[in-house]
Protein backbone atom coordinates (compact mmCIF):
# COMPACT_ATOMS: atom_id res chain seq x y z
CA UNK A 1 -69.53 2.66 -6.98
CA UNK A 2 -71.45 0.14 -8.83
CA UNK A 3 -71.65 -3.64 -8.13
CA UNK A 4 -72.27 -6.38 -9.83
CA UNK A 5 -74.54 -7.86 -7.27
CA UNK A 6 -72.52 -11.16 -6.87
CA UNK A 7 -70.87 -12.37 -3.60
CA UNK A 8 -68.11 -14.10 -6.20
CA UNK A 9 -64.81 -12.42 -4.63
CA UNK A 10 -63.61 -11.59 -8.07
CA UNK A 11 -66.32 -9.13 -8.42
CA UNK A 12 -66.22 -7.67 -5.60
CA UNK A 13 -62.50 -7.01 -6.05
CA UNK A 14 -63.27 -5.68 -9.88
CA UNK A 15 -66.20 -3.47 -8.09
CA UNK A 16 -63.03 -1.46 -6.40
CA UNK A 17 -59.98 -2.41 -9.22
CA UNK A 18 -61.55 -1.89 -12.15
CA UNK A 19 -62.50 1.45 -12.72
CA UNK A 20 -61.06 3.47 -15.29
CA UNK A 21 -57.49 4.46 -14.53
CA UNK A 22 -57.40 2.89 -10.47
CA UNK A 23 -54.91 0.16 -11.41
CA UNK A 24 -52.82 2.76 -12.35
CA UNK A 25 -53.14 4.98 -9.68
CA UNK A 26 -52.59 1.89 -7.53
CA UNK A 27 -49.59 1.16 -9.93
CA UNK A 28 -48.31 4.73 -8.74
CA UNK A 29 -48.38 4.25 -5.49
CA UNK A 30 -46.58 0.93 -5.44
CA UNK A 31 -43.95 2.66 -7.08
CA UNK A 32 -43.40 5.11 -4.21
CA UNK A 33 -45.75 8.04 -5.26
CA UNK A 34 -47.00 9.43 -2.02
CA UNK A 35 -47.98 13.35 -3.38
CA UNK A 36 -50.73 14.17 -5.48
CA UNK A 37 -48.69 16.14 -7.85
CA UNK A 38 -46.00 13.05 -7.88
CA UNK A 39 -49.31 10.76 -8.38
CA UNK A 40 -49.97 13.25 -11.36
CA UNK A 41 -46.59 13.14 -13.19
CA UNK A 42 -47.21 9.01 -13.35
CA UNK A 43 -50.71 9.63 -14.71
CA UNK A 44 -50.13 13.05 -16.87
CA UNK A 45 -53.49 12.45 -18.99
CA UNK A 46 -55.80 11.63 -15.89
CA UNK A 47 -57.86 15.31 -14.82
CA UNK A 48 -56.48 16.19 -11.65
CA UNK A 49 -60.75 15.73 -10.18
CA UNK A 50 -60.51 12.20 -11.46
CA UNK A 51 -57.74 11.71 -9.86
CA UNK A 52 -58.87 13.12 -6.62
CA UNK A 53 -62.12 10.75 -6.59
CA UNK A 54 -60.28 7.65 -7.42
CA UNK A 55 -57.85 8.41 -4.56
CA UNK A 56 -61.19 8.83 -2.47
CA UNK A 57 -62.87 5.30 -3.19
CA UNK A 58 -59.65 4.02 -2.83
CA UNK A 59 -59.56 5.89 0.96
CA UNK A 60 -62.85 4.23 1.46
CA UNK A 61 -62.45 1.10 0.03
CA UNK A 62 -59.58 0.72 2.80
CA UNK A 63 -56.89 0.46 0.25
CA UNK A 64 -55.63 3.58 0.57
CA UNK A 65 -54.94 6.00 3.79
CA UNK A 66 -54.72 9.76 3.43
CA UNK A 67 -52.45 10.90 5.68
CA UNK A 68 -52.90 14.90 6.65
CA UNK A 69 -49.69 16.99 7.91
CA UNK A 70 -50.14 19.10 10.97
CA UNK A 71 -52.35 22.10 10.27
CA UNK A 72 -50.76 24.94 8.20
CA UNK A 73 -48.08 22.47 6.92
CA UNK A 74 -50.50 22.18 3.27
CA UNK A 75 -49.30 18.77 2.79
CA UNK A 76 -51.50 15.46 2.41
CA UNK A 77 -49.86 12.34 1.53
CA UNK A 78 -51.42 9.21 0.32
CA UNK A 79 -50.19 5.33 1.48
CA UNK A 80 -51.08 1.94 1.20
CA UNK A 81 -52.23 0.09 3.52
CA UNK A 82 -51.87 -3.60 4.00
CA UNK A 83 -54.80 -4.42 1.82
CA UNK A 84 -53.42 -1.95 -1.08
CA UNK A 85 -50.00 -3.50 -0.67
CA UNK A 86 -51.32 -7.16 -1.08
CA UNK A 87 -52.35 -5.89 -4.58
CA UNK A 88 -48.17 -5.90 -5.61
CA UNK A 89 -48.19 -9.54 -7.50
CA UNK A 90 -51.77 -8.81 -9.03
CA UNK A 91 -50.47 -5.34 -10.72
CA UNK A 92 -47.07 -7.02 -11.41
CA UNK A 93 -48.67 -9.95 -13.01
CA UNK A 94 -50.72 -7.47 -15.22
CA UNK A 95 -47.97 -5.90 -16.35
CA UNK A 96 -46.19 -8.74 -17.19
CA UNK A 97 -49.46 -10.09 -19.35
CA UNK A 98 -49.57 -6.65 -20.81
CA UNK A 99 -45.71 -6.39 -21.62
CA UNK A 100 -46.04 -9.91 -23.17
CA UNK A 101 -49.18 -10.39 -24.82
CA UNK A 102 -50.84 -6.73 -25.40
CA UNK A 103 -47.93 -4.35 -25.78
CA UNK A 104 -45.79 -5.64 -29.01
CA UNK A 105 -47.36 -2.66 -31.37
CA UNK A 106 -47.93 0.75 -29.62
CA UNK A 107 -49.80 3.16 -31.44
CA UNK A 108 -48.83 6.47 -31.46
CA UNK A 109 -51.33 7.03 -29.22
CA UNK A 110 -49.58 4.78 -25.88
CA UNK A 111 -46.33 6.23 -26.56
CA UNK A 112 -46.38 8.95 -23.61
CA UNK A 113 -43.10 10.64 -23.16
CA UNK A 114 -44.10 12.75 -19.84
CA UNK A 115 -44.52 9.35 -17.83
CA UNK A 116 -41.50 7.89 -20.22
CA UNK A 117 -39.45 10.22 -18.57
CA UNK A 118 -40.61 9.92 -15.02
CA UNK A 119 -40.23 6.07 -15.22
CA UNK A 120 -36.94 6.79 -16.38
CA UNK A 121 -35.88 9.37 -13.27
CA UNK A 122 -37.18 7.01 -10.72
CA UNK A 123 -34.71 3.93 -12.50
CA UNK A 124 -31.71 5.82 -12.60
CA UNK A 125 -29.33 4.04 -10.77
CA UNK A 126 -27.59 6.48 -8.60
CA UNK A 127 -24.79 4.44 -7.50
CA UNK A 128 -23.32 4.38 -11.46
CA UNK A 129 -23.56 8.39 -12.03
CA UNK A 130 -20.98 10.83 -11.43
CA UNK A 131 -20.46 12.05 -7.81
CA UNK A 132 -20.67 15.54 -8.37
CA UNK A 133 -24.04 17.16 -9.82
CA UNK A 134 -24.54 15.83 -13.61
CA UNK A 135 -27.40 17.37 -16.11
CA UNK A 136 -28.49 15.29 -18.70
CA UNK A 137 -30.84 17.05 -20.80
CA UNK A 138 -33.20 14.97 -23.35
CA UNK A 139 -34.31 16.21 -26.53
CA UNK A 140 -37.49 14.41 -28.35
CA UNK A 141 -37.44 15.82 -32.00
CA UNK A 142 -40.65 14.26 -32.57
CA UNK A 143 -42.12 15.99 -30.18
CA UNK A 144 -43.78 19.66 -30.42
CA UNK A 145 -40.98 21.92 -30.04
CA UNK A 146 -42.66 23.73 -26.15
CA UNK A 147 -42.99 19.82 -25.23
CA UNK A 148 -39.51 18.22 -26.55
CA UNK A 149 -37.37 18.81 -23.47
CA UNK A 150 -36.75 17.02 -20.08
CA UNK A 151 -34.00 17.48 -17.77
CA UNK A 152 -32.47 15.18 -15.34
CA UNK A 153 -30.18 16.05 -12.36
CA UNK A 154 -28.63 13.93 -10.27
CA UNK A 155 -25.05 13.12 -8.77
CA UNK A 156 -24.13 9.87 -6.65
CA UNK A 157 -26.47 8.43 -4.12
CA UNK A 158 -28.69 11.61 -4.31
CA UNK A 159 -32.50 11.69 -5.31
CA UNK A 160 -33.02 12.59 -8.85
CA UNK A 161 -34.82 15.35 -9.97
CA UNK A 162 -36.65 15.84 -13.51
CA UNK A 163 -37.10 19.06 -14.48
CA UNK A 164 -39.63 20.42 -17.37
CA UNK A 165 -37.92 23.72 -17.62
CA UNK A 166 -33.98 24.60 -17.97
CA UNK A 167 -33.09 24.47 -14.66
CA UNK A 168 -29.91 26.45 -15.03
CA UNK A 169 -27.29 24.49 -14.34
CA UNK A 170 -24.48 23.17 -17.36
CA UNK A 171 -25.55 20.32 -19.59
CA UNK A 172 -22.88 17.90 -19.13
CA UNK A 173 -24.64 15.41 -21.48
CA UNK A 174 -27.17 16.34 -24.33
CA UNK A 175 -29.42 13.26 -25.48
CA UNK A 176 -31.52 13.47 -28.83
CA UNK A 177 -33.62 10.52 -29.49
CA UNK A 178 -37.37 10.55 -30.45
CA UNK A 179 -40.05 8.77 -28.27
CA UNK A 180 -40.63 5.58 -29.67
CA UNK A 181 -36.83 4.59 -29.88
CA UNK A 182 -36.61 5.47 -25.97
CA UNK A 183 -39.89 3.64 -25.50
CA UNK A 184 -37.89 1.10 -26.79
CA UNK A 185 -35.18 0.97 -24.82
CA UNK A 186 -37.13 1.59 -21.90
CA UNK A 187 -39.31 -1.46 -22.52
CA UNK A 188 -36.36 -3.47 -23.33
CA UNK A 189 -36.88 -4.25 -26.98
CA UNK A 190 -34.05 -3.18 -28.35
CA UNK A 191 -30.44 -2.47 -26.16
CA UNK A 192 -29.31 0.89 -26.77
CA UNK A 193 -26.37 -0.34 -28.48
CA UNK A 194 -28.71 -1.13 -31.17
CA UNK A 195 -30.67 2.31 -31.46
CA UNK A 196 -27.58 3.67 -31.30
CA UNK A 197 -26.45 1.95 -34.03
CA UNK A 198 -29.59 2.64 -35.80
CA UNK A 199 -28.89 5.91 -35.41
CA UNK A 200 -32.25 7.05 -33.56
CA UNK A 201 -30.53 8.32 -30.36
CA UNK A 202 -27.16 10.59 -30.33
CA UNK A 203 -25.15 11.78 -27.29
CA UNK A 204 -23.14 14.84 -26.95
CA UNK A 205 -20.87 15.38 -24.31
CA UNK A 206 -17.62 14.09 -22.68
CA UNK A 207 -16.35 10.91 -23.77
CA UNK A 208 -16.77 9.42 -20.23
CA UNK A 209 -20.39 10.24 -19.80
CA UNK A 210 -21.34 9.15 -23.18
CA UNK A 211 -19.83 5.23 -22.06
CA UNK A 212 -20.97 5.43 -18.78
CA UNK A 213 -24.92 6.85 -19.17
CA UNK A 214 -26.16 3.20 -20.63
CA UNK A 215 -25.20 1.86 -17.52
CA UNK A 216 -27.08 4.00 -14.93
CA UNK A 217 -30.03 4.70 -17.36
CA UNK A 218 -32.13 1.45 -15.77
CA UNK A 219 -34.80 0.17 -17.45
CA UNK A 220 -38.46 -1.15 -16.73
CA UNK A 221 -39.35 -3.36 -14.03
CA UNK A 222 -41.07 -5.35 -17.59
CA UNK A 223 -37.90 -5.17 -19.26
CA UNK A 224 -37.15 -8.44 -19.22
CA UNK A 225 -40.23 -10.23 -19.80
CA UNK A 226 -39.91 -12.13 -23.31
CA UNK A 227 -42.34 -11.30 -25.94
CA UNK A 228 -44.07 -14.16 -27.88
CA UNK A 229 -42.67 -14.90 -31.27
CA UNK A 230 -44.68 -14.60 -34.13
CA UNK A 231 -45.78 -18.27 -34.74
CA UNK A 232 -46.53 -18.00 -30.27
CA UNK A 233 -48.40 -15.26 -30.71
């Protein structure tokens, strides 16, 4: 890796933090990513080779620690260690900067609905859903049509699952929306009561599951972090 050739602490910090896409990865990783294909789903437009050689000078930077299964088992799995979880206030502090300062007009560009939906599966709050086995399938109409549809499966106090492909089972609850209005929601600038009434997101299903899904659809960890008004900004 390149240095800056200063003792400064900052930049030897940036030397390891700052390269393209390793606060994310790091991001990742705090969020309980332990898999390289679960790091991939958080990072869908990093190269999986990019990925791999950020998660090495992470391993040698001694903020990460690669942890191989018993031989024949094909499983690696990647961990922080103390130093990488001492980074939790510095990425949560960036994200609330980001969320409050940077973020007020995405582009097209930023609005990603693969990690969209995988922040969403890993908020749903499993203690509010149904107890048996509940589909929820999302449709994005702005979306190309072979890259509009995400399923999510869960039932009470199990993991959740996001599917890319019909997994089979019943659709107890269909959601249409497009990806900006979820970003939306998701980021907490508008409640879904309001895209709702804005008519930019429409359920279809039982009347109990179309009260209840606001409630165990969570939202960001940013949600809440105010925005500066105009004449703040």
């Amino acid at each position: 890796m390149s240095s800056y050739g200063q003792f400064c602490p900052v930049a030897l910090a940036a030397e390891i933090l700052t390269r393209r896409w390793t606060p994310l990865v790091v991001r990742e990783l705090l969020c309980g990513s332990t898999r390289f294909n679960e790091l991939r789903r958080g990072v869908p437009k990093m190269s999986p080779s990019l990925l791999s050689k950020r998660l090495d000078e992470l391993v040698g930077a001694g903020v990460v620690r690669r942890h191989e299964e018993p031989k024949g088992r094909g499983r690696t799995e990647y961990r922080l260690t103390p130093a990488g979880r001492e980074l939790t206030p510095i990425i949560e502090a960036m994200g609330v900067w980001g969320k409050r300062w940077v973020g007020g007009d995405l582009d097209a560009e930023d609005l990603d609905v693969d990690l969209l939906m995988w922040d969403v599966r890993r908020r749903i709050d499993s203690s509010e859903v149904p107890k048996t086995r509940t589909v929820v399938h999302f449709t994005f109409r702005d979306c190309p049509e072979d890259h509009r549809d995400y399923w999510i499966v869960t039932a009470r106090e199990e993991e959740v699952d996001l599917c890319l492909m019909d997994p089979g089972h019943t659709v107890d609850l269909m959601v249409r929306t497009d990806v900006r209005a979820m970003t939306d929601i998701w980021m907490g600038r508008a409640t879904f009561a309001e895209i709702l009434r804005r008519r930019q997101i429409s359920l279809r299903g039982p009347a109990h599951l179309r009260r209840s899904f606001p409630r165990w659809l969570g939202l960001s960890v940013f949600a809440r972090v105010e925005e500066p008004t105009v004449g703040q900004a």
